[in-house]
N, C-alpha and C. Protein backbone atom coordinates (compact mmCIF):
# COMPACT_ATOMS: atom_id res chain seq x y z
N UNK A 1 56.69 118.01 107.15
CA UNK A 1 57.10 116.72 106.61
C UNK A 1 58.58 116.70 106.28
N UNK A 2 59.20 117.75 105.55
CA UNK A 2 60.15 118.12 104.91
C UNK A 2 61.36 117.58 106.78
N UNK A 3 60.93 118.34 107.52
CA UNK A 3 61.61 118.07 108.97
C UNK A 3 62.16 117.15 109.49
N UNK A 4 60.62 116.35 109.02
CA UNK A 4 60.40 115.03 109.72
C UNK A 4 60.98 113.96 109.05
N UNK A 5 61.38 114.41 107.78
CA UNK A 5 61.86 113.20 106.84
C UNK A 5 63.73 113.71 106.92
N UNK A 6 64.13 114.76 107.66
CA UNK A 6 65.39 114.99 107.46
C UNK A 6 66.13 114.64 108.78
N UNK A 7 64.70 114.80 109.94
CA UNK A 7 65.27 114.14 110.63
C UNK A 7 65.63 112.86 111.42
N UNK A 8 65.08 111.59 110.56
CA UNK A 8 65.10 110.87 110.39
C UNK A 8 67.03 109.95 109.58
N UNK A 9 66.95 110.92 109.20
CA UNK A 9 68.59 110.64 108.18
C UNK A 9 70.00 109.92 109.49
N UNK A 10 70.07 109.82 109.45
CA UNK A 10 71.10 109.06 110.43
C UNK A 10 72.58 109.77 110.10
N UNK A 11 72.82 109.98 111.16
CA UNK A 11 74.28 110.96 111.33
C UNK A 11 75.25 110.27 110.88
N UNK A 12 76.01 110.57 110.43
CA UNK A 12 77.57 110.58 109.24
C UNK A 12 78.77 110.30 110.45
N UNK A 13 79.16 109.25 110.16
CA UNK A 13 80.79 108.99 111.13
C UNK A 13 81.43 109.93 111.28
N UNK A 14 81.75 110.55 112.20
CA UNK A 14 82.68 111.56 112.62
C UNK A 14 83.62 111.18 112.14
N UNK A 15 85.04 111.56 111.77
CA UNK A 15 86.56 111.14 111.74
C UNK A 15 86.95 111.13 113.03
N UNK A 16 88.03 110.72 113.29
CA UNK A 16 88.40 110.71 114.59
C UNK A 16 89.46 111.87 114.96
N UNK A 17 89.78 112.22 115.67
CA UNK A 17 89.95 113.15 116.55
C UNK A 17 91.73 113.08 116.13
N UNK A 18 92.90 113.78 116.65
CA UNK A 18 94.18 113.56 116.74
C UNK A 18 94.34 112.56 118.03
N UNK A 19 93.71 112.84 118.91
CA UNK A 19 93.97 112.55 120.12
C UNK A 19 93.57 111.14 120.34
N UNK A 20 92.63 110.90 119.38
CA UNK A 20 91.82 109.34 119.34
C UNK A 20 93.03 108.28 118.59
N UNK A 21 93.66 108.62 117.64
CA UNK A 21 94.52 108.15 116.78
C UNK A 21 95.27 107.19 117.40
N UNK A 22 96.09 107.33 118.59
CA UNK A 22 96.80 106.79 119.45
C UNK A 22 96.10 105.23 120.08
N UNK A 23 94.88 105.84 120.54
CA UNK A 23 94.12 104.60 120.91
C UNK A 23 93.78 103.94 120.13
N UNK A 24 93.29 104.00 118.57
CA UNK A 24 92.67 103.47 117.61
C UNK A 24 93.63 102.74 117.04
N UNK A 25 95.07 103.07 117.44
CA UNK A 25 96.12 102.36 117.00
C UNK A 25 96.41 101.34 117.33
N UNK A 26 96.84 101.43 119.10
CA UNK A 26 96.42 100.72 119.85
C UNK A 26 95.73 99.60 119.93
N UNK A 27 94.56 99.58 119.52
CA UNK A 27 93.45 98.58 119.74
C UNK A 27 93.99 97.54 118.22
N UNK A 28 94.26 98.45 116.94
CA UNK A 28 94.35 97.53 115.89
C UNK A 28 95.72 96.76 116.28
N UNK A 29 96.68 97.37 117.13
CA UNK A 29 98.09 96.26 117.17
C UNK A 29 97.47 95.28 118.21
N UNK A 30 96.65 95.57 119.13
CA UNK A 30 96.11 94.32 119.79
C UNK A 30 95.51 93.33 118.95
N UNK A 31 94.76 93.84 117.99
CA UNK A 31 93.66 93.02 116.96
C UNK A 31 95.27 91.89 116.25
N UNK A 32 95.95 92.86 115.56
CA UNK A 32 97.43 92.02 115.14
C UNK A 32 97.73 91.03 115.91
N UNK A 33 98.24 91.07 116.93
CA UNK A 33 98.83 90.17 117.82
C UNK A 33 97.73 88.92 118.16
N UNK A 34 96.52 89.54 117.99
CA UNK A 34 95.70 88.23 118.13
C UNK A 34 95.49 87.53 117.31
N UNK A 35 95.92 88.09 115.96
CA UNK A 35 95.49 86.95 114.86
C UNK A 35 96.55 86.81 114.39
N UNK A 36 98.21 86.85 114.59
CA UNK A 36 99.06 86.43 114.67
C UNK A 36 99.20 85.34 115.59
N UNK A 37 98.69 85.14 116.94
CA UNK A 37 99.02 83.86 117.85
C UNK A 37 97.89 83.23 117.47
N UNK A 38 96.87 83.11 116.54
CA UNK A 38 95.56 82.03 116.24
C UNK A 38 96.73 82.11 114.90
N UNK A 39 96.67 82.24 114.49
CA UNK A 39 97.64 81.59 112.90
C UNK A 39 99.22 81.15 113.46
N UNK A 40 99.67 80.93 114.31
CA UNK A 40 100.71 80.25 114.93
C UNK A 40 99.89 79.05 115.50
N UNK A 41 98.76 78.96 116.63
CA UNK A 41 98.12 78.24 117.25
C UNK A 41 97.50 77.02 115.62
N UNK A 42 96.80 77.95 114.87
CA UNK A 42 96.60 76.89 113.75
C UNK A 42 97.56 76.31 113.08
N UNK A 43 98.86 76.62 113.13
CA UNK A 43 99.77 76.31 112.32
C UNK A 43 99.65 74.54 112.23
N UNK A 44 99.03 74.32 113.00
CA UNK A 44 99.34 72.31 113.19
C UNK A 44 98.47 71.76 111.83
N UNK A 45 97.29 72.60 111.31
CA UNK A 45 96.59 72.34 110.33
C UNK A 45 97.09 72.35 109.41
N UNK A 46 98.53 72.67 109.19
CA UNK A 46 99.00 72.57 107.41
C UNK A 46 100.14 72.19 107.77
N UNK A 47 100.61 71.57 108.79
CA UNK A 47 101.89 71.02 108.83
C UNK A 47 103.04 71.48 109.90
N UNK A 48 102.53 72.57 109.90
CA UNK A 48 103.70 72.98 110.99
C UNK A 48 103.30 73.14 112.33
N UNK A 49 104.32 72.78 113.48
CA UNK A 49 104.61 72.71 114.77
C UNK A 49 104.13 73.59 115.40
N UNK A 50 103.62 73.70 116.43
CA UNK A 50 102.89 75.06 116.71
C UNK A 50 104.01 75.00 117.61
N UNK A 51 104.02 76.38 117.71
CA UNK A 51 105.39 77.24 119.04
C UNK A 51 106.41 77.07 117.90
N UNK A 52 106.97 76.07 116.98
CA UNK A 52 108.27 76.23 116.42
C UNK A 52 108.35 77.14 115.34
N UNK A 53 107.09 77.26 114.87
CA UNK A 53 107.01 78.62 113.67
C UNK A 53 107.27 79.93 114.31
N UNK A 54 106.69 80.06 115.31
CA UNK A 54 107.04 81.52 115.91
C UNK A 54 108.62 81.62 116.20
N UNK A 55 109.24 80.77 117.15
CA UNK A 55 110.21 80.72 117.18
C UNK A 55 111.63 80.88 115.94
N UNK A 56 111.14 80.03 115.15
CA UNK A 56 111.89 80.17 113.82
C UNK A 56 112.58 81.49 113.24
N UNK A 57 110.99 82.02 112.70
CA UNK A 57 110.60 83.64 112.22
C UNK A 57 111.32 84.14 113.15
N UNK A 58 111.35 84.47 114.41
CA UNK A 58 112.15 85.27 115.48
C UNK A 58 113.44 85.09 115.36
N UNK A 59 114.18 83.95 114.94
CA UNK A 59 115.39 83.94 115.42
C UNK A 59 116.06 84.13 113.61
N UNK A 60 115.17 83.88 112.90
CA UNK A 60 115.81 84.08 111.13
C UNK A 60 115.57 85.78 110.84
N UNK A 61 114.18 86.49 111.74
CA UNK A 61 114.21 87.65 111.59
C UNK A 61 115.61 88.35 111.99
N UNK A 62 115.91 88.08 113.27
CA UNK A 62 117.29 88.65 113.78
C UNK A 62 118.23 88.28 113.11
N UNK A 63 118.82 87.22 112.43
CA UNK A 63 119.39 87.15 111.34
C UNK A 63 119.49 87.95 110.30
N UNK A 64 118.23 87.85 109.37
CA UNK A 64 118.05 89.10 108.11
C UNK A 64 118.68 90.52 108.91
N UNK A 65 118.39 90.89 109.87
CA UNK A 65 118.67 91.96 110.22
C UNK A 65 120.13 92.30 110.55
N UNK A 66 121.32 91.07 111.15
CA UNK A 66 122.45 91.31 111.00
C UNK A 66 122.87 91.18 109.54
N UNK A 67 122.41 90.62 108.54
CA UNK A 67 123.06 90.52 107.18
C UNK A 67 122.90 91.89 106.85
N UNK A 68 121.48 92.34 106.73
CA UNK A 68 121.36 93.53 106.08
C UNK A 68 121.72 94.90 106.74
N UNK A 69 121.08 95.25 108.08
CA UNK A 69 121.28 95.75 108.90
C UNK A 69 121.79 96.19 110.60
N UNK A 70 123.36 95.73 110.01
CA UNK A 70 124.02 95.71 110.98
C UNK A 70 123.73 96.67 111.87
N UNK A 71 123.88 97.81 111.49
CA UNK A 71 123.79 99.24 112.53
C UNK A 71 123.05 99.55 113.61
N UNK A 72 121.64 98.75 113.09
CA UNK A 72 120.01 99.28 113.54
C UNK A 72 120.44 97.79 114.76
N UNK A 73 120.32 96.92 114.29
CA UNK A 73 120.75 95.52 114.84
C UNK A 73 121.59 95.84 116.10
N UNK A 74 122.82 96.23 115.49
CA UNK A 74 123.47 96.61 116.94
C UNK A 74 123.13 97.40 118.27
N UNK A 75 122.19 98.59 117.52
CA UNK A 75 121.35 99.48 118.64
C UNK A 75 120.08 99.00 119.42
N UNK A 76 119.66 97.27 118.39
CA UNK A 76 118.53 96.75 118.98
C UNK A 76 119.30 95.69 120.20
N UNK A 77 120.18 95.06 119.71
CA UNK A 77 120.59 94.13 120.75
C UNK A 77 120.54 94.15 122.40
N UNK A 78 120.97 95.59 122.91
CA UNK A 78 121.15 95.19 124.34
C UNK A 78 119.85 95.47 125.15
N UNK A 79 118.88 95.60 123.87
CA UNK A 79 117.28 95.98 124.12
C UNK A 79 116.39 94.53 124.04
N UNK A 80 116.83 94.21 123.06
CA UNK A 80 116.24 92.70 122.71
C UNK A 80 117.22 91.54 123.64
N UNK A 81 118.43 91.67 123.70
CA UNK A 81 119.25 90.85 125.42
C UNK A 81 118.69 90.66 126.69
N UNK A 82 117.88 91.92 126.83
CA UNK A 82 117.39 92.42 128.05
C UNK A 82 115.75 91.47 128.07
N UNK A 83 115.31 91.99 126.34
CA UNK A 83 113.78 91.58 126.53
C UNK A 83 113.90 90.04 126.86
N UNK A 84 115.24 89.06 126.51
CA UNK A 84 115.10 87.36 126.30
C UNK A 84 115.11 87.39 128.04
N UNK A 85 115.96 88.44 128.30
CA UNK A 85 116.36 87.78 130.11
C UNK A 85 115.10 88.11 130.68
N UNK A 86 114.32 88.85 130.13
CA UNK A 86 112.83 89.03 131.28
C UNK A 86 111.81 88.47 130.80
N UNK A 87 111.49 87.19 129.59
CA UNK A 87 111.23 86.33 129.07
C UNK A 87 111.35 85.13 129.10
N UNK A 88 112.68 85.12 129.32
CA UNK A 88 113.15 84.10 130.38
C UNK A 88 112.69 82.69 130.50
N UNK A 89 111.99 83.49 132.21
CA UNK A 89 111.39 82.81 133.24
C UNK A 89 109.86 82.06 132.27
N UNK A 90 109.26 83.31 131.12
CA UNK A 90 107.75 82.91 130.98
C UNK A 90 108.50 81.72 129.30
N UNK A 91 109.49 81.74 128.96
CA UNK A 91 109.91 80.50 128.08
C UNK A 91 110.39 79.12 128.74
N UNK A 92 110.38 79.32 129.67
CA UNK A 92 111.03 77.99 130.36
C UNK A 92 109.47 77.39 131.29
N UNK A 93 108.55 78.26 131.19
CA UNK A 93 107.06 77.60 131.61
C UNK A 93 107.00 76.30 130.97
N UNK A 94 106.54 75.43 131.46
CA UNK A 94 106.09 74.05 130.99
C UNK A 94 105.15 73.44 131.91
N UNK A 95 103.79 73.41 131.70
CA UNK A 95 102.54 72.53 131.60
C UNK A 95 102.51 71.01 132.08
N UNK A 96 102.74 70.86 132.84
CA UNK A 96 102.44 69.47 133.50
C UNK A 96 101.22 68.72 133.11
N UNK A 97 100.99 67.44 133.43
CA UNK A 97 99.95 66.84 133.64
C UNK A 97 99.14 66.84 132.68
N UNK A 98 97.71 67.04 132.74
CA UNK A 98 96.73 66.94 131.67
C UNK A 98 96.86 68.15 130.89
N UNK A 99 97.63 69.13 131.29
CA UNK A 99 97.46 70.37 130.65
C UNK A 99 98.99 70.63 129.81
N UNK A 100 99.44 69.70 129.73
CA UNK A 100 101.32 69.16 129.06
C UNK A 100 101.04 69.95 127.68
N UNK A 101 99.64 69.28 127.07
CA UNK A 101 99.75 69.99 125.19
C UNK A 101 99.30 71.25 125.29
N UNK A 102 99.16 72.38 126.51
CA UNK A 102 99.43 73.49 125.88
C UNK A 102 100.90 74.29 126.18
N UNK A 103 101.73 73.70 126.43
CA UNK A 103 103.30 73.97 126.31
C UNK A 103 103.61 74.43 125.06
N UNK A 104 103.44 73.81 123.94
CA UNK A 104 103.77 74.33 122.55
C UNK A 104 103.58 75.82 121.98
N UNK A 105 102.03 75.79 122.67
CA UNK A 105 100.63 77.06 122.20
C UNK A 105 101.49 77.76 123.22
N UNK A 106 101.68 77.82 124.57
CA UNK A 106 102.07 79.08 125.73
C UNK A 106 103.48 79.90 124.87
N UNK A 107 104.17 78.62 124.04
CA UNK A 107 105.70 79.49 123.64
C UNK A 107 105.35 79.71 122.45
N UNK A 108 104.54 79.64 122.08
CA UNK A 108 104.15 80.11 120.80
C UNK A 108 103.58 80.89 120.80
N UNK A 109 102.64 81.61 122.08
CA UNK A 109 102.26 83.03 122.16
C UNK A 109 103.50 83.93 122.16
N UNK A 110 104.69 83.32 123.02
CA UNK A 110 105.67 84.13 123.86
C UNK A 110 106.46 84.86 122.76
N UNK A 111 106.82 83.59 122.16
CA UNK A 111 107.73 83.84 120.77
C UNK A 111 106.95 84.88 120.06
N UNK A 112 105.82 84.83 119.21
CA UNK A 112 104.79 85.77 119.12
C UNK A 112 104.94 87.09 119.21
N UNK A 113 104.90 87.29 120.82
CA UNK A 113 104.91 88.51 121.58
C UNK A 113 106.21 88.93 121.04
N UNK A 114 107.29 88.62 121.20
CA UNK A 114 108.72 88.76 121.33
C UNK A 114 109.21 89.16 119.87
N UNK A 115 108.86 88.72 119.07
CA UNK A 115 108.80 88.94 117.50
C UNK A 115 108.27 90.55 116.96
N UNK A 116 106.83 90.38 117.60
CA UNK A 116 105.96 91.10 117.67
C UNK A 116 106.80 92.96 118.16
N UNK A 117 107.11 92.61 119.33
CA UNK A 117 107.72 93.85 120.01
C UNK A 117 109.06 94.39 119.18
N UNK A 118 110.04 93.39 118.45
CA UNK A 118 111.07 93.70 117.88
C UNK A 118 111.04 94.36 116.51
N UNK A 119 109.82 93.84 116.47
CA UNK A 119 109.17 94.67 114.63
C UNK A 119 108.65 96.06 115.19
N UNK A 120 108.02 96.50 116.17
CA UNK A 120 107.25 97.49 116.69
C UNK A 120 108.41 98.29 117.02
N UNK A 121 109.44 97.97 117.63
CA UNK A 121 111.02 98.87 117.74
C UNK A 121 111.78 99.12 116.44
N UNK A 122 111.64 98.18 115.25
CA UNK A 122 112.29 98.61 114.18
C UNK A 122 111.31 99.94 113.51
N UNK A 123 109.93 99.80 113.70
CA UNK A 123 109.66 100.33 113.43
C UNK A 123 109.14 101.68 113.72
N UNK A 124 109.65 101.74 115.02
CA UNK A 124 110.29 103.15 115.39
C UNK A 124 111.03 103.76 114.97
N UNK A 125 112.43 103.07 114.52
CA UNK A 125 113.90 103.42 113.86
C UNK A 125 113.46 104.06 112.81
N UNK A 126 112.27 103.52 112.06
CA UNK A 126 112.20 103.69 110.91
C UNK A 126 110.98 104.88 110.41
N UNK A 127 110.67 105.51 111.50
CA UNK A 127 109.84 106.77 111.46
C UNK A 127 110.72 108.05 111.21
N UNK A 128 111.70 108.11 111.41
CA UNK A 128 112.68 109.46 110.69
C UNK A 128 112.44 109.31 109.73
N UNK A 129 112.61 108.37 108.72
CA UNK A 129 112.60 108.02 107.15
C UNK A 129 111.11 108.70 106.82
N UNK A 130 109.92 108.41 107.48
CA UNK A 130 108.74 108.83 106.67
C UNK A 130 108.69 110.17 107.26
N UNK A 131 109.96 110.70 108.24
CA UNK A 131 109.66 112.38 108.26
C UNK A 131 110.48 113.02 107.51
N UNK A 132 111.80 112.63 107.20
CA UNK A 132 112.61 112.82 106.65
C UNK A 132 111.69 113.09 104.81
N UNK A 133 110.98 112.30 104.58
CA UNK A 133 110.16 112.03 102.66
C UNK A 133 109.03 112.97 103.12
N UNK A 134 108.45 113.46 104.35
CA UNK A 134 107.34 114.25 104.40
C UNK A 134 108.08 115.58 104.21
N UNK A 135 109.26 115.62 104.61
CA UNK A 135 110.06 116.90 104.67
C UNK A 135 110.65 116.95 103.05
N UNK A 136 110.99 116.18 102.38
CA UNK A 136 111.37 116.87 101.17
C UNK A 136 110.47 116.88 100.34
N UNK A 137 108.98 115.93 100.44
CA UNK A 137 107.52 116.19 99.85
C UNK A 137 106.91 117.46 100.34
N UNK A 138 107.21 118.05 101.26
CA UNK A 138 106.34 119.23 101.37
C UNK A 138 107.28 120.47 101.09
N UNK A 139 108.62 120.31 100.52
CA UNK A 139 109.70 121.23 100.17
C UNK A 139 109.43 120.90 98.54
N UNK A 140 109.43 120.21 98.19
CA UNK A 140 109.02 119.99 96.88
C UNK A 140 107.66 120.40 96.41
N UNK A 141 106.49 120.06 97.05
CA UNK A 141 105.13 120.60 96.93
C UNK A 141 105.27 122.43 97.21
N UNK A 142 106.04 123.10 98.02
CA UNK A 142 105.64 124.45 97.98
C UNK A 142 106.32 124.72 96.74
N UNK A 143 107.60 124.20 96.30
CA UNK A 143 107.94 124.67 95.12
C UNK A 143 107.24 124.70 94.26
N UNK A 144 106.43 123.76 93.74
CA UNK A 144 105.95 123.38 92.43
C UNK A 144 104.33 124.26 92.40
N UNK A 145 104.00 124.52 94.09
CA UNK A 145 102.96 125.70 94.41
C UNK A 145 103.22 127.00 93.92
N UNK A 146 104.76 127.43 94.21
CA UNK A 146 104.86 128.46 93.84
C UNK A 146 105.19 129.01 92.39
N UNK A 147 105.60 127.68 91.55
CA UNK A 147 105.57 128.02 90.20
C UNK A 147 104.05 127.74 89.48
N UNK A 148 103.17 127.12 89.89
CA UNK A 148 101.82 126.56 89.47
C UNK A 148 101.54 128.15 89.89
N UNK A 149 101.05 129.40 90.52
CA UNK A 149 100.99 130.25 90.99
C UNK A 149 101.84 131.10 90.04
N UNK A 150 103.18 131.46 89.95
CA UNK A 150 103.47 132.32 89.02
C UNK A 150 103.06 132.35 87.58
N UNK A 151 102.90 130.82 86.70
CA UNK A 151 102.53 130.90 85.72
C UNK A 151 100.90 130.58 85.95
N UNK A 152 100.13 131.34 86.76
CA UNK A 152 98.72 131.20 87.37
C UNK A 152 98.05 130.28 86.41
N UNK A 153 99.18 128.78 86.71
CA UNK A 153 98.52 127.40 86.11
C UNK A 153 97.20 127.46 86.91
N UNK A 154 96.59 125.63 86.63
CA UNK A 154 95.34 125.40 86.88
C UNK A 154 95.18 124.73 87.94
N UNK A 155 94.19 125.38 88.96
CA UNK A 155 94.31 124.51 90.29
C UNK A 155 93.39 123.10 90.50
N UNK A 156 94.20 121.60 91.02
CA UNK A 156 93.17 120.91 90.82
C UNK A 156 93.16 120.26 92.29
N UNK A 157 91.76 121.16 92.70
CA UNK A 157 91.23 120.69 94.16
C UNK A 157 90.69 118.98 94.93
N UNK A 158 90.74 118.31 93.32
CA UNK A 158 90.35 117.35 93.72
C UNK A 158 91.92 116.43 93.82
N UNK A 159 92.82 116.54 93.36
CA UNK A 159 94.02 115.64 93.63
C UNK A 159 94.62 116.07 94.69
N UNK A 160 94.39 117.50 95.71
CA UNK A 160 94.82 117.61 97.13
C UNK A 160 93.39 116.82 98.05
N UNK A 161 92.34 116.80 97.70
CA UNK A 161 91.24 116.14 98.34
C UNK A 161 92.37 114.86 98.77
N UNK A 162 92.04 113.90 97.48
CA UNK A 162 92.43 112.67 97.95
C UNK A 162 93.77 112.23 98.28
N UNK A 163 94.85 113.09 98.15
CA UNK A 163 96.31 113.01 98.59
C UNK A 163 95.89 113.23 100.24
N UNK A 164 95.27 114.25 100.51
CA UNK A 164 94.95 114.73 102.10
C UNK A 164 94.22 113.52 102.52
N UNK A 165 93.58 113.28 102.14
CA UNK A 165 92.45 111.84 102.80
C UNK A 165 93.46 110.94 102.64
N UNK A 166 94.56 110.05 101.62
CA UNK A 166 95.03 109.24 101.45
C UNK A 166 96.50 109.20 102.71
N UNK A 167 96.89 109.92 102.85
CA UNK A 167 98.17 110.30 103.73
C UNK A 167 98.19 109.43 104.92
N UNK A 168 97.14 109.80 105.84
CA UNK A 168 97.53 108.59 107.28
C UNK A 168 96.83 106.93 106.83
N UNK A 169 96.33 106.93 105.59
CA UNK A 169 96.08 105.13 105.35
C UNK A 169 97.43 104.96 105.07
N UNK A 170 97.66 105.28 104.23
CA UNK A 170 99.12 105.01 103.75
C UNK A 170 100.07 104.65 105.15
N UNK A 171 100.17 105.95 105.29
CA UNK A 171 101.37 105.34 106.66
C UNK A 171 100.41 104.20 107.54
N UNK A 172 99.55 104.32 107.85
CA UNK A 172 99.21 103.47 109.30
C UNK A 172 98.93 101.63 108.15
N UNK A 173 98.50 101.93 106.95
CA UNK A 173 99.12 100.76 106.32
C UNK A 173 99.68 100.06 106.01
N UNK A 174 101.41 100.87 105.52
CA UNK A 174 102.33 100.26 105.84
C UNK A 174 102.99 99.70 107.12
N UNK A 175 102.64 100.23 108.18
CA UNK A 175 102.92 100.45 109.68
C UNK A 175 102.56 99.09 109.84
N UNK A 176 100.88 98.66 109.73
CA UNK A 176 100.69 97.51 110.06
C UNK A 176 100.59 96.08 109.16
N UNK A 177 101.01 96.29 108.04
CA UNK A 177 101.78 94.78 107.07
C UNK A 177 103.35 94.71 107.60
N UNK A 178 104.08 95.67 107.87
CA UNK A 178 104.81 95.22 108.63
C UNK A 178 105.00 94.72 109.86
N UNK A 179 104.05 94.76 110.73
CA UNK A 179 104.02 93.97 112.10
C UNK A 179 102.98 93.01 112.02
N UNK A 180 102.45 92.91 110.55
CA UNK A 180 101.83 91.47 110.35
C UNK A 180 102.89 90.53 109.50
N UNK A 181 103.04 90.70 108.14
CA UNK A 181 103.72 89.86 107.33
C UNK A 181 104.47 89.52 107.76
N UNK A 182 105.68 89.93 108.18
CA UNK A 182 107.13 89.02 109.06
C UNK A 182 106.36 88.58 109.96
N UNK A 183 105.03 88.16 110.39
CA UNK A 183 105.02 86.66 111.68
C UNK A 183 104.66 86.51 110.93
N UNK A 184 104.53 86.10 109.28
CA UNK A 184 103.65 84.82 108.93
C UNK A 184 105.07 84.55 108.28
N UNK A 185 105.65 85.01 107.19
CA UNK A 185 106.63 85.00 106.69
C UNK A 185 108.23 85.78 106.52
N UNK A 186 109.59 85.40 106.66
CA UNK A 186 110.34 86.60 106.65
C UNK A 186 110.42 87.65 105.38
N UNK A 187 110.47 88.56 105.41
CA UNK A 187 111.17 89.42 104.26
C UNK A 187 111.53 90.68 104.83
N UNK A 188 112.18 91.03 103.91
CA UNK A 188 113.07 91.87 103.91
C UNK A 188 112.56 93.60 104.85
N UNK A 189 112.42 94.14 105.68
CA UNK A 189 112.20 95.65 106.27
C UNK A 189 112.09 96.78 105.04
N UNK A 190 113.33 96.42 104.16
CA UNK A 190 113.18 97.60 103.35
C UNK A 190 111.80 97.06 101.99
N UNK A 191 111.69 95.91 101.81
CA UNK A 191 110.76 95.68 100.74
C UNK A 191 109.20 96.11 101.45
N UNK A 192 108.91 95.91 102.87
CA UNK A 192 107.95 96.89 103.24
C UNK A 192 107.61 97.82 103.95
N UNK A 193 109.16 98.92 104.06
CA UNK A 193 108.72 99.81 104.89
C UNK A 193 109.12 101.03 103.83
N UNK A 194 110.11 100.84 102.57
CA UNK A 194 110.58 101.56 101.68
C UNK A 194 109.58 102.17 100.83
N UNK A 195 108.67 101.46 99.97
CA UNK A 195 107.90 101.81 98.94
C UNK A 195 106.77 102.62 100.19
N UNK A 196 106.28 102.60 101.37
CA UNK A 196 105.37 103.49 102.00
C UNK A 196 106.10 104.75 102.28
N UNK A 197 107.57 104.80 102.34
CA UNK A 197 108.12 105.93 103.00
C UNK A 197 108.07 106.45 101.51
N UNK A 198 108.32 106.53 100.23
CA UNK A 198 108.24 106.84 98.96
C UNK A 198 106.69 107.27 98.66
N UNK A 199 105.67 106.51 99.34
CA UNK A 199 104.32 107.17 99.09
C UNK A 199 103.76 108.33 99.88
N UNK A 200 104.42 107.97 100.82
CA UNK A 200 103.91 109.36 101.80
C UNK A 200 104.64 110.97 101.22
N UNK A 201 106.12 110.73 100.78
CA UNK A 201 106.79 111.60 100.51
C UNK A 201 105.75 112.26 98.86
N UNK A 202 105.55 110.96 98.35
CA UNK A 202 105.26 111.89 97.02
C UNK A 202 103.14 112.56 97.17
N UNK A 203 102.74 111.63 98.22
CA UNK A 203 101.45 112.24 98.99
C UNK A 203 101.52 113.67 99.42
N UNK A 204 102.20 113.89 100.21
CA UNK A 204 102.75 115.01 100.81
C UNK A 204 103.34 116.34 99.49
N UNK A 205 103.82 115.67 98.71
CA UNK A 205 104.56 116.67 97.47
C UNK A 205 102.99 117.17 96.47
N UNK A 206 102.12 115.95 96.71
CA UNK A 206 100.83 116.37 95.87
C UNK A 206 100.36 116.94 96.57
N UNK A 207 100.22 117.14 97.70
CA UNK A 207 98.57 117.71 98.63
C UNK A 207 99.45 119.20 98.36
N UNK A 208 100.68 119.59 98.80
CA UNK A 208 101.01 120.93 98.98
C UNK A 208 100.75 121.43 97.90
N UNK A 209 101.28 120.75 96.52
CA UNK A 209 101.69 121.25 95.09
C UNK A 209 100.19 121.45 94.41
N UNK A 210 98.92 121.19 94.83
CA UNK A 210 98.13 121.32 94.56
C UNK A 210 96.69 122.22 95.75
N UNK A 211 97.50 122.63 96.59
CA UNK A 211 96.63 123.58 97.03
C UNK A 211 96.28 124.80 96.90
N UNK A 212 95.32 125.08 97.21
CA UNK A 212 94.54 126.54 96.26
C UNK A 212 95.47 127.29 96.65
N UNK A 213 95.45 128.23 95.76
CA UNK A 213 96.44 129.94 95.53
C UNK A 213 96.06 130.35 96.26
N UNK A 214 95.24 130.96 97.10
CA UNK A 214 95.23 131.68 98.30
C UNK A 214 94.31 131.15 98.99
N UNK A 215 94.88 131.22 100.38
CA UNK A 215 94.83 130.55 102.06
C UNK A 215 93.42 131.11 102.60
């Protein structure tokens, strides 16, 4: 009975793999982009123009980014020059005939897309920064290991548990409010890519600084 009732229990979610990570990523920036162009496409329900909101956000994003960040800006330009000229052709599409009212919705995917890809490149730029805070969180965590260890303080297994479990939400969290929030609204890169690069670093300083005394 004992068997028969255990094996009955239904198997436990695997975690996913390193190798899965990539794809699982993948699939959620597709999930993004789709409910970024249905909340552009709805935009007509509360007032605004559909296609001109996307557009807007795109061209005030590149703005914020020369005020604040000239540097990054300048290294994006002849990348984002390139992306308008092979865009082009699919912004100058226009809908004839009975099918005229989805002209708005087609550049309002485009714009979308185009927005979409320029946040996904900043936020490349901006992956040194969360290696750069993993690197002085895990230089900081062996330190504070190795004095927790000389004065054979008290080890607490459960605040490396959840620093270790907490580490890739964190990043892949911040990762994706930033390639959501700027298409609904602008703000600022550093107001949400700063405070995650600060959590990972001090994640990283707990999981080390609290792992058991011997390996």
């Amino acid at each position: 009975m004992k068997q028969q009732e255990t094996s009955k229990v239904p198997p436990r979610n695997e975690p996913l793999r390193w190798y899965q990570w990539p794809f699982a990523a993948l699939g959620h920036l597709m999930g993004i982009w789709i409910l970024l162009i249905l909340f552009e496409w709805l935009g007509g329900l509360w007032g605004n123009e559909v296609g001109a909101h996307a557009k807007t956000t795109f061209l005030l994003q590149l703005d914020a980014l020369q005020a604040d960040y000239p540097g990054v800006l300048n290294r994006l330009l002849p990348w984002v020059s390139e992306l308008m000229v092979n865009f082009s052709d699919v912004l100058s599409l226009n809908f004839t005939g009975m099918f005229a009212f989805l002209t708005p919705y087609w550049h309002g995917a485009v714009y979308v897309t185009l927005a979409l890809m320029v946040r996904i490149a900043l936020l490349i730029f901006a992956y040194p920064l969360f290696l750069l805070a993993m690197f002085l969180g895990a230089f900081d965590g062996l330190i504070a290991r190795q004095r927790r260890i000389a004065f054979v303080a008290r080890e607490t297994e459960t605040v490396h548990y959840y620093a270790y479990k907490s580490l890739p939400w964190v990043v892949m969290g911040c990762s994706y409010l930033w390639l959501f929030v700027p298409g609904i609204m602008i703000i600022s890169p550093s107001l949400m890519l700063i405070p995650g690069v600060i959590a990972t670093g001090l994640l990283i300083q707990q999981t080390l600084s609290s792992y058991k005394k011997y390996l």
